[in-house]
PDB file of N, CA and C in Angstrom:
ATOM      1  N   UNK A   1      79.239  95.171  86.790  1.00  0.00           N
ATOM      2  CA  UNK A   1      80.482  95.702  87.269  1.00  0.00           C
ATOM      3  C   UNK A   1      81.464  95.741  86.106  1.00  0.00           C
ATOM      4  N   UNK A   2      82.201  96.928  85.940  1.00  0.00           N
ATOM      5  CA  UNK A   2      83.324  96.529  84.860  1.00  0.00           C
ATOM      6  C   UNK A   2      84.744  96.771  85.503  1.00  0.00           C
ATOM      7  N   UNK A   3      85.592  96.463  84.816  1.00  0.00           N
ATOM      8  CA  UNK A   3      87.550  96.828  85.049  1.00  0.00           C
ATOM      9  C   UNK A   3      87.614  97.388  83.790  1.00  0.00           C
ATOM     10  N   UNK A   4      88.552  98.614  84.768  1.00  0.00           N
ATOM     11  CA  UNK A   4      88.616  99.629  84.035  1.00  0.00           C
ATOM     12  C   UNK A   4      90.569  99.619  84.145  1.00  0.00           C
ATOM     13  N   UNK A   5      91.202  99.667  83.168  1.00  0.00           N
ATOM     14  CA  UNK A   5      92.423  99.429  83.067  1.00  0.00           C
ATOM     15  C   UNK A   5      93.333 100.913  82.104  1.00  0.00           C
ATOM     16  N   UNK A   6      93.843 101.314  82.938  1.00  0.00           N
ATOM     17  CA  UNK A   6      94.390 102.842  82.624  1.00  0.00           C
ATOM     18  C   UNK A   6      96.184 102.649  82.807  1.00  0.00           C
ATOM     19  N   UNK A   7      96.364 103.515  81.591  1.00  0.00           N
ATOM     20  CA  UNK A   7      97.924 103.485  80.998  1.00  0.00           C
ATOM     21  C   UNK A   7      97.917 104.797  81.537  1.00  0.00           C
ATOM     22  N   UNK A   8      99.179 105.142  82.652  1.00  0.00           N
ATOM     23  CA  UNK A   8      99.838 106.350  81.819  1.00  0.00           C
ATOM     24  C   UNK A   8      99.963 107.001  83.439  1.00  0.00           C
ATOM     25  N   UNK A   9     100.885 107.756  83.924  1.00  0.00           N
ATOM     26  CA  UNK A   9     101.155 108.499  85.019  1.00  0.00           C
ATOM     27  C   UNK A   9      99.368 108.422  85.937  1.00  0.00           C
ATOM     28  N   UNK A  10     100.205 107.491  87.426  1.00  0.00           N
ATOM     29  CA  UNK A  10      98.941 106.991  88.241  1.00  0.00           C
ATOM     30  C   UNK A  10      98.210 108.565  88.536  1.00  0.00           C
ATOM     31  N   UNK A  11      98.821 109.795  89.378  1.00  0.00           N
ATOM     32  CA  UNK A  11      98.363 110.623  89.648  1.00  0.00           C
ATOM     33  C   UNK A  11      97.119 111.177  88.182  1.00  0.00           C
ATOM     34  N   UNK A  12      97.694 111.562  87.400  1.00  0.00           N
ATOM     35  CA  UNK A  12      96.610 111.833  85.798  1.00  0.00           C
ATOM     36  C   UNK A  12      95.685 111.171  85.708  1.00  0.00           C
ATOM     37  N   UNK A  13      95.959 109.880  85.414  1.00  0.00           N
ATOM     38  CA  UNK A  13      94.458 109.133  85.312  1.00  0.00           C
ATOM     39  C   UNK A  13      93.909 109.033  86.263  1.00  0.00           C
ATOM     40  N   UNK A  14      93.959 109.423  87.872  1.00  0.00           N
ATOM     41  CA  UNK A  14      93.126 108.846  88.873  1.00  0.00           C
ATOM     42  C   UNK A  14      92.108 110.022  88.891  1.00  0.00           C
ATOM     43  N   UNK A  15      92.992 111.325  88.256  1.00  0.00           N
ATOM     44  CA  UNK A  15      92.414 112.443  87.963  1.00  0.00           C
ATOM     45  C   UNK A  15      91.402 112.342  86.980  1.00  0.00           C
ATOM     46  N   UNK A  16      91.711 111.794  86.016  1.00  0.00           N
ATOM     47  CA  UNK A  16      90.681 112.027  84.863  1.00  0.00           C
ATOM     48  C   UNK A  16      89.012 110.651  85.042  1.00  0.00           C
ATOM     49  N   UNK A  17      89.040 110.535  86.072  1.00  0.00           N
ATOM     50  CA  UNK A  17      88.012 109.433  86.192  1.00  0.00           C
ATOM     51  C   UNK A  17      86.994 110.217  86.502  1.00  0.00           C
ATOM     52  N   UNK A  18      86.056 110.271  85.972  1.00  0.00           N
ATOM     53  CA  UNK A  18      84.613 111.072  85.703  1.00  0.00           C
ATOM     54  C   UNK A  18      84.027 110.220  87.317  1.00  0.00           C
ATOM     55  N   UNK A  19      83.875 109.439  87.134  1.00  0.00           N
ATOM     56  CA  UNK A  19      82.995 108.535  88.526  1.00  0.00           C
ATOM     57  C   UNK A  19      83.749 108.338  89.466  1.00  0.00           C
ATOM     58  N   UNK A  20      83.262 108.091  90.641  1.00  0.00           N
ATOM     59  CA  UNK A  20      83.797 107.544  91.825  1.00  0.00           C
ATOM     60  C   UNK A  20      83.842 105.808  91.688  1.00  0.00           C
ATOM     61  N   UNK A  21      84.866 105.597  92.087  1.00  0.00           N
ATOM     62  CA  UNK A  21      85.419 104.231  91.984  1.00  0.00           C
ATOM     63  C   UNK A  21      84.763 103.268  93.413  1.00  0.00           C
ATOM     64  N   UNK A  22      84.247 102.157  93.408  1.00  0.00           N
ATOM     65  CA  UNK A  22      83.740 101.024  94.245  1.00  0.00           C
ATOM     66  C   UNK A  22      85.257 100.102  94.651  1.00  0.00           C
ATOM     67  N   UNK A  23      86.074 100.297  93.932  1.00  0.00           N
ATOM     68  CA  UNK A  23      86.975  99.042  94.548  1.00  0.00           C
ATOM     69  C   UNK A  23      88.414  99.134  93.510  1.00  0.00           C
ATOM     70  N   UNK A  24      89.206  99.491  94.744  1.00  0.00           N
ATOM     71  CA  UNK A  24      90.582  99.795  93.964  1.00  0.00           C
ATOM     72  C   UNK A  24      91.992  98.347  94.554  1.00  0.00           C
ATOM     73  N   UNK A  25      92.515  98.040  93.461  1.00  0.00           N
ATOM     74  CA  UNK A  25      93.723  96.926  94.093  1.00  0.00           C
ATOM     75  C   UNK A  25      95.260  97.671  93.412  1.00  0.00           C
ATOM     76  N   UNK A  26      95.511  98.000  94.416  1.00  0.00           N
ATOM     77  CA  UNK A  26      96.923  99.098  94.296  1.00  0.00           C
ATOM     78  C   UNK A  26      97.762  98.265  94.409  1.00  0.00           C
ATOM     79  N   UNK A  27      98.158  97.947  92.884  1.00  0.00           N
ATOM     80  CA  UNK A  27      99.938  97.111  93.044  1.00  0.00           C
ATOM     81  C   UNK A  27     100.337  97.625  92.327  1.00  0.00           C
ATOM     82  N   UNK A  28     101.671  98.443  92.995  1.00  0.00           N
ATOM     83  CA  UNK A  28     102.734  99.058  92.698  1.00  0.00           C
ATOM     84  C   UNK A  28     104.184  98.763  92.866  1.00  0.00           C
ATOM     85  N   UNK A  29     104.278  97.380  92.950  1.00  0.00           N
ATOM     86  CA  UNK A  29     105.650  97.484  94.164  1.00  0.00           C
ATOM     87  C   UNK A  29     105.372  97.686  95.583  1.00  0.00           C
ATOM     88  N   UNK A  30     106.656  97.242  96.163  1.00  0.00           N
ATOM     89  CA  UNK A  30     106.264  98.669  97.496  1.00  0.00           C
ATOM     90  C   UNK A  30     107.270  99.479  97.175  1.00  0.00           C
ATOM     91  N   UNK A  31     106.967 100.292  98.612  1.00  0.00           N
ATOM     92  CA  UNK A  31     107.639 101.866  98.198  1.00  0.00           C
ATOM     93  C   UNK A  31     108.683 101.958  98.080  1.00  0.00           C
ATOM     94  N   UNK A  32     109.472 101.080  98.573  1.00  0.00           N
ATOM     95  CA  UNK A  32     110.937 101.025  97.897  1.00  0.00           C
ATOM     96  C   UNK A  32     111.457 100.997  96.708  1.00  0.00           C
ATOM     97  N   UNK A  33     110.861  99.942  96.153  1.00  0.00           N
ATOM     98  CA  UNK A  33     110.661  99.955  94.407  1.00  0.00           C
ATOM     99  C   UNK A  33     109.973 100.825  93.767  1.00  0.00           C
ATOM    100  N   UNK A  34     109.135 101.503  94.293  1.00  0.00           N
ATOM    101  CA  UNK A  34     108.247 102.241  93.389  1.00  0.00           C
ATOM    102  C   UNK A  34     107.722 103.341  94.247  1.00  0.00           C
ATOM    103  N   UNK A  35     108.407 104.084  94.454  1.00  0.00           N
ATOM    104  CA  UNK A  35     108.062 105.284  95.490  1.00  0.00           C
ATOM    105  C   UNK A  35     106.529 106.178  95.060  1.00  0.00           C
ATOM    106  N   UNK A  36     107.324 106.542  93.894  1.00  0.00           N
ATOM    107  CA  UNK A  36     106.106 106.933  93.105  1.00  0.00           C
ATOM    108  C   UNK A  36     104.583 106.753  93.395  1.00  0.00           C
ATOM    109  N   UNK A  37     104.042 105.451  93.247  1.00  0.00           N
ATOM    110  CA  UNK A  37     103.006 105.345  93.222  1.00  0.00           C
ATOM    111  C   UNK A  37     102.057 105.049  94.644  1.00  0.00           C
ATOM    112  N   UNK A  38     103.103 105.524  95.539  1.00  0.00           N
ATOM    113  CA  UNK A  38     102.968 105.485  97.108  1.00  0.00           C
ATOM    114  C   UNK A  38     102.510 106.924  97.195  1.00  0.00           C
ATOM    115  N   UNK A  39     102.945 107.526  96.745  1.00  0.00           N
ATOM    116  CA  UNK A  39     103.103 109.035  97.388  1.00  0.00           C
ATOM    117  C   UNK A  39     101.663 109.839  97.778  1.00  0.00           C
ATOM    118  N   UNK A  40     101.561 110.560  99.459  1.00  0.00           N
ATOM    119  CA  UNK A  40     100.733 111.347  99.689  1.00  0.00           C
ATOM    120  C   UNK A  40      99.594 111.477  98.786  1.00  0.00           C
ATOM    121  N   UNK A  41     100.164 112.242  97.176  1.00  0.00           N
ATOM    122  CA  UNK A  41      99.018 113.285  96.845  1.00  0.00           C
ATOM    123  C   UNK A  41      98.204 112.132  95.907  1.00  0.00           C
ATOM    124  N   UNK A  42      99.015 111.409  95.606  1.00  0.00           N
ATOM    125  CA  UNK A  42      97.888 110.692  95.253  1.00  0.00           C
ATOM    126  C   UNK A  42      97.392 109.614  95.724  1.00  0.00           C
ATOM    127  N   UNK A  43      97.207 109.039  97.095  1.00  0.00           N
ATOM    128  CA  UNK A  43      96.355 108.267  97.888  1.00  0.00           C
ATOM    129  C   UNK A  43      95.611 109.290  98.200  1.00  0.00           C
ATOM    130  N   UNK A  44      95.962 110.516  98.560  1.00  0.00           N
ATOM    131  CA  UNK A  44      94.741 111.438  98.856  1.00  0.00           C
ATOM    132  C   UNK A  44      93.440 111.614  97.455  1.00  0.00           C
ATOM    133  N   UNK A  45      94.176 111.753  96.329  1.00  0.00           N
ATOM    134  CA  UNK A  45      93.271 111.346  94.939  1.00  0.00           C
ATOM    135  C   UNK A  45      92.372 110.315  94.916  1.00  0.00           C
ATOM    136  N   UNK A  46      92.991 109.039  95.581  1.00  0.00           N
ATOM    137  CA  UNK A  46      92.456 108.016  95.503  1.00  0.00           C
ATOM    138  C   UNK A  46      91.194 108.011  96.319  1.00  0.00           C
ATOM    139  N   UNK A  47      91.553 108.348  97.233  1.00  0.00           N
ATOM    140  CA  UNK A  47      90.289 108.596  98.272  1.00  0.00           C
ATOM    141  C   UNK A  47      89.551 109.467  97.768  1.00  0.00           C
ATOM    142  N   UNK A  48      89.708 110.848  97.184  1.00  0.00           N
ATOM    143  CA  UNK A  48      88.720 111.604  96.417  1.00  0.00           C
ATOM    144  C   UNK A  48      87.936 110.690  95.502  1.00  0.00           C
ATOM    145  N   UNK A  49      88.306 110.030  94.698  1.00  0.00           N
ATOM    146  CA  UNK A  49      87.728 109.079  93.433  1.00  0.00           C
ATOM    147  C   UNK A  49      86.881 107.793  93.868  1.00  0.00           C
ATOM    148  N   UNK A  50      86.902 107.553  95.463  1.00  0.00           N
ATOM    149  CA  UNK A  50      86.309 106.392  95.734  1.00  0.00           C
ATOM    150  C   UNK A  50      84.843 106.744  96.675  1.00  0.00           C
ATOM    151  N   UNK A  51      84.020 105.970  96.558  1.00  0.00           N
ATOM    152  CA  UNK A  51      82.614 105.880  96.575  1.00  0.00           C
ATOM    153  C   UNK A  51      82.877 105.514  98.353  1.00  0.00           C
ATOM    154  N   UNK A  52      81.415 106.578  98.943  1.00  0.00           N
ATOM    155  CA  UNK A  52      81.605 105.886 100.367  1.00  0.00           C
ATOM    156  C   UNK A  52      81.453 104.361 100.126  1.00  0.00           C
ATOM    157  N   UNK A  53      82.198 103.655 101.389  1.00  0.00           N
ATOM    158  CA  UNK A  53      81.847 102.235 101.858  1.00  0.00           C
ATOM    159  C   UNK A  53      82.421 101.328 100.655  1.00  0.00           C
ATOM    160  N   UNK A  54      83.453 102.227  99.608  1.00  0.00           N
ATOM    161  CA  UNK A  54      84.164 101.755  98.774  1.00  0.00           C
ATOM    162  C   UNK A  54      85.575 100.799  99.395  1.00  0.00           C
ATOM    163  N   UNK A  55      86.334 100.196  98.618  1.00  0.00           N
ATOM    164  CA  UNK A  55      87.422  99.529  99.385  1.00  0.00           C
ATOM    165  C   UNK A  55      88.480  99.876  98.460  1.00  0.00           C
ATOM    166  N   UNK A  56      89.574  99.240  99.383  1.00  0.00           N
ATOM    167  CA  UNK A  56      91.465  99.260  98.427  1.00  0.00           C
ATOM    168  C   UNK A  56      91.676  97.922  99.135  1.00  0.00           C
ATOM    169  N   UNK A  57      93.225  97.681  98.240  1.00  0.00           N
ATOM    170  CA  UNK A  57      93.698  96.264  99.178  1.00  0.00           C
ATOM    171  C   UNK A  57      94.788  96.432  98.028  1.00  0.00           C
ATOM    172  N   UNK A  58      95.811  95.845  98.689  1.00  0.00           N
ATOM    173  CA  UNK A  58      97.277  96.171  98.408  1.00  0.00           C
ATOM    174  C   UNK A  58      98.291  94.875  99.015  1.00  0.00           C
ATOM    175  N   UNK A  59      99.254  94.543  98.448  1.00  0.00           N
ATOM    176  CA  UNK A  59      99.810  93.360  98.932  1.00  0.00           C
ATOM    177  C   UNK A  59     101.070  94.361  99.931  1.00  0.00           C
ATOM    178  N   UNK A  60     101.389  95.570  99.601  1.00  0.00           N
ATOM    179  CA  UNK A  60     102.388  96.046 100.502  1.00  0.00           C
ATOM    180  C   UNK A  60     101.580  96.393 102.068  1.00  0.00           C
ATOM    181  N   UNK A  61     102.646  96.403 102.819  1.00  0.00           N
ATOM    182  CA  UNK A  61     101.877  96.652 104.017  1.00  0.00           C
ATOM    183  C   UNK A  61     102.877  97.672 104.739  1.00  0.00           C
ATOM    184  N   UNK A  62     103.843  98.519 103.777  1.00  0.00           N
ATOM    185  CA  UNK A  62     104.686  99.483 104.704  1.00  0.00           C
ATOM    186  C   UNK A  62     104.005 100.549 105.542  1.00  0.00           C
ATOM    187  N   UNK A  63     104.432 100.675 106.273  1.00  0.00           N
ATOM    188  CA  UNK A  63     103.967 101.879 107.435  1.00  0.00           C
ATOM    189  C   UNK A  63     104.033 103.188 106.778  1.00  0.00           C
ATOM    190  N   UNK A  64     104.845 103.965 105.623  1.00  0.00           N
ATOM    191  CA  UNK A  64     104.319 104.975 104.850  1.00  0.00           C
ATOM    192  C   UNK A  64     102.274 104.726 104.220  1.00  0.00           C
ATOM    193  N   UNK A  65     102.878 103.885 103.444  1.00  0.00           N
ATOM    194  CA  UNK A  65     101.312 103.313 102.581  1.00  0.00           C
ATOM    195  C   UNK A  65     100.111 103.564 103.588  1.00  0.00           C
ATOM    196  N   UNK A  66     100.394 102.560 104.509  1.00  0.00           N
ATOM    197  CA  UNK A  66      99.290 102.633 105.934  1.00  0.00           C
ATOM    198  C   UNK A  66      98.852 104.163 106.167  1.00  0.00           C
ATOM    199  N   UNK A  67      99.604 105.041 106.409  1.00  0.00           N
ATOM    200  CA  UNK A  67      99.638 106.297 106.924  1.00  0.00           C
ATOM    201  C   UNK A  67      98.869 106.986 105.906  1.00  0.00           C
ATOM    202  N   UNK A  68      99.636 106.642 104.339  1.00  0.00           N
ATOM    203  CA  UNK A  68      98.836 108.000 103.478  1.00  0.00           C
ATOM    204  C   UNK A  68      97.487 107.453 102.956  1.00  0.00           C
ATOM    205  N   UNK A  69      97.166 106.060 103.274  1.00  0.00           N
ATOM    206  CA  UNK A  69      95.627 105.799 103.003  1.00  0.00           C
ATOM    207  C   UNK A  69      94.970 106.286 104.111  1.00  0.00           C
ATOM    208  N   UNK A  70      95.756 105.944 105.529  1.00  0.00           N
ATOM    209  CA  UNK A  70      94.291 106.555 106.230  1.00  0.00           C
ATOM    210  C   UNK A  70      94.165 108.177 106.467  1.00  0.00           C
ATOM    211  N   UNK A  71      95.335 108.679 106.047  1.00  0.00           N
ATOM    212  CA  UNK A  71      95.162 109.941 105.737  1.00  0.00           C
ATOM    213  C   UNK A  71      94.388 110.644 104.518  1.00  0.00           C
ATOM    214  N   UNK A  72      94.704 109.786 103.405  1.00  0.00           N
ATOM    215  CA  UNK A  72      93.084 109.625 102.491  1.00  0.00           C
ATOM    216  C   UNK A  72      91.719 109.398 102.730  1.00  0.00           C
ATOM    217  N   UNK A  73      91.636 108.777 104.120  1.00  0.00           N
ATOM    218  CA  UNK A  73      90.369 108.294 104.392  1.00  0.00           C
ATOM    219  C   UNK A  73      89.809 107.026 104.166  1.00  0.00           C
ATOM    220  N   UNK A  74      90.832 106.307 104.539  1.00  0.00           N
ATOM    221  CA  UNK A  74      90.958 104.671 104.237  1.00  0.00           C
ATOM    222  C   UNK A  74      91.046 104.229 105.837  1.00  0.00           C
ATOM    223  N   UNK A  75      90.159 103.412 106.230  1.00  0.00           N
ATOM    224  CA  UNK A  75      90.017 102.617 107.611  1.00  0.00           C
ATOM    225  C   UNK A  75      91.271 101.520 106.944  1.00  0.00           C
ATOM    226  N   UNK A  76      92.283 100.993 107.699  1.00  0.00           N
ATOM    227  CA  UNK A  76      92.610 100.068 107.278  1.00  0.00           C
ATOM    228  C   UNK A  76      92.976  99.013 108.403  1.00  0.00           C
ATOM    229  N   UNK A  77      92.762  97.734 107.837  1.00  0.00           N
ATOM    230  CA  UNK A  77      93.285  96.468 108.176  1.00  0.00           C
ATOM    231  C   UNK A  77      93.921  95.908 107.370  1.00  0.00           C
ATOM    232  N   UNK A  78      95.417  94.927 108.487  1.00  0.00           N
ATOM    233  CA  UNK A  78      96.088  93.937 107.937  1.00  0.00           C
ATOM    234  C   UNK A  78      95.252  92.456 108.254  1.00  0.00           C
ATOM    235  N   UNK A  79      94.929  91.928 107.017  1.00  0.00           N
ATOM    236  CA  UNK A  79      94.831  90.835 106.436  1.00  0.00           C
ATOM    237  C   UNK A  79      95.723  89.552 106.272  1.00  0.00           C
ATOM    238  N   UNK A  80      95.660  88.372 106.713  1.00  0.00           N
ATOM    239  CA  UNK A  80      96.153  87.395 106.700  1.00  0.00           C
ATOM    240  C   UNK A  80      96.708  87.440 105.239  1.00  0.00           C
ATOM    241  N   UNK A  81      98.032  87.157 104.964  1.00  0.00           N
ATOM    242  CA  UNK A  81      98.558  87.114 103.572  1.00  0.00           C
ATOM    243  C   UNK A  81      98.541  86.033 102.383  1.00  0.00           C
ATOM    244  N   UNK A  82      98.851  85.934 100.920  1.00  0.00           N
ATOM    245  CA  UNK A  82      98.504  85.057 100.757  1.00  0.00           C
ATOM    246  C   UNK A  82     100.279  84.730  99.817  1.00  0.00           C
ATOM    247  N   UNK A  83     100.437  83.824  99.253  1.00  0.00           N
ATOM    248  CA  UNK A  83     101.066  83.811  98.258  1.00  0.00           C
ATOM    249  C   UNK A  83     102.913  83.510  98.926  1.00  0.00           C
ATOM    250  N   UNK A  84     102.956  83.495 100.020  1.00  0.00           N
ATOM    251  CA  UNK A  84     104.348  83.669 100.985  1.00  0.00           C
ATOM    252  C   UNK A  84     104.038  85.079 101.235  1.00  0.00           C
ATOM    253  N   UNK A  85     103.311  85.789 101.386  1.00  0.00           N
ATOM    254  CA  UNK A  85     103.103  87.141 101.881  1.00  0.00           C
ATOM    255  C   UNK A  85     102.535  86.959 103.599  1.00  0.00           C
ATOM    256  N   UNK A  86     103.270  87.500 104.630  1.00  0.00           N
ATOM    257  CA  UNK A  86     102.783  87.443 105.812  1.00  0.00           C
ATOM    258  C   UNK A  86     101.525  87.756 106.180  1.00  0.00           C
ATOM    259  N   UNK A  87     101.520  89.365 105.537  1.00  0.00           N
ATOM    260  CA  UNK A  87      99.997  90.022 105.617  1.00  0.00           C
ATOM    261  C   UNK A  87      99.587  90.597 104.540  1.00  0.00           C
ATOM    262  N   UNK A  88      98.388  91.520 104.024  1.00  0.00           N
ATOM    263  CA  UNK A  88      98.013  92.166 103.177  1.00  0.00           C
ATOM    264  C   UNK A  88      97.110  93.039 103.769  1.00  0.00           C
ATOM    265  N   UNK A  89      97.241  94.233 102.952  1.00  0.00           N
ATOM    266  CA  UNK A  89      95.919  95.460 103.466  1.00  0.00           C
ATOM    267  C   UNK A  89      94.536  95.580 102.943  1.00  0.00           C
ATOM    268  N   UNK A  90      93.875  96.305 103.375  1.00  0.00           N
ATOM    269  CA  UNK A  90      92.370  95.709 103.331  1.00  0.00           C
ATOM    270  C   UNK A  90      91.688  97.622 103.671  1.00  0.00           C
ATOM    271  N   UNK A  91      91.663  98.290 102.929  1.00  0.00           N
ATOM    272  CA  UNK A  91      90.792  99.332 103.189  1.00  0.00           C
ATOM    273  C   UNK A  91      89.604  99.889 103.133  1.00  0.00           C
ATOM    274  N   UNK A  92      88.632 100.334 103.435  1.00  0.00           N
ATOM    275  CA  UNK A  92      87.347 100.785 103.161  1.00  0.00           C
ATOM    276  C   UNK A  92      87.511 102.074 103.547  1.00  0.00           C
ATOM    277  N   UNK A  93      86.435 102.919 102.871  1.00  0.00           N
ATOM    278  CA  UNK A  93      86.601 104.169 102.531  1.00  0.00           C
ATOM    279  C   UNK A  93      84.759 105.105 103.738  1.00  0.00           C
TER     280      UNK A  93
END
């Protein structure tokens, strides 16, 4: 297995990934802080780039996020949280 660690505008690089991805951990902020890396077109990317029976998991749990993963094609569950975090998300693809 390797980590693969990419600089530079999230939408571009999720683009430029030759393979389908096994397992993505999306920390961005949440969308308040970081709208950006919430947005529609690229959770829909994300889901293009990920391998069936692939996963995500994310410490935000806003009801936008929720929406544009499973609109990507992300089953999701909230997860018992860790860290003073109430819950966390848990997706498979």
């Amino acid at each position: 297995m390797n980590l693969n660690l990419y600089i530079g505008e999230a939408l571009d690089m999720v683009n430029s990934l030759e393979n389908r991805c096994e397992c993505w951990f999306l920390d961005g902020h949440g969308p308040k802080a970081n709208p950006e890396m919430w947005r529609a077109d690229l959770m829909m990317a994300v889901g293009k780039k990920t391998q069936p029976g692939g996963t995500c998991s994310t410490f935000t749990v806003a009801r936008d996020v929720v929406s544009n993963l499973i609109t990507a094609g992300f089953t999701i569950i909230k997860w018992p949280g860790i860290g003073g975090k109430k819950s966390v998300l848990r997706g498979e693809y």
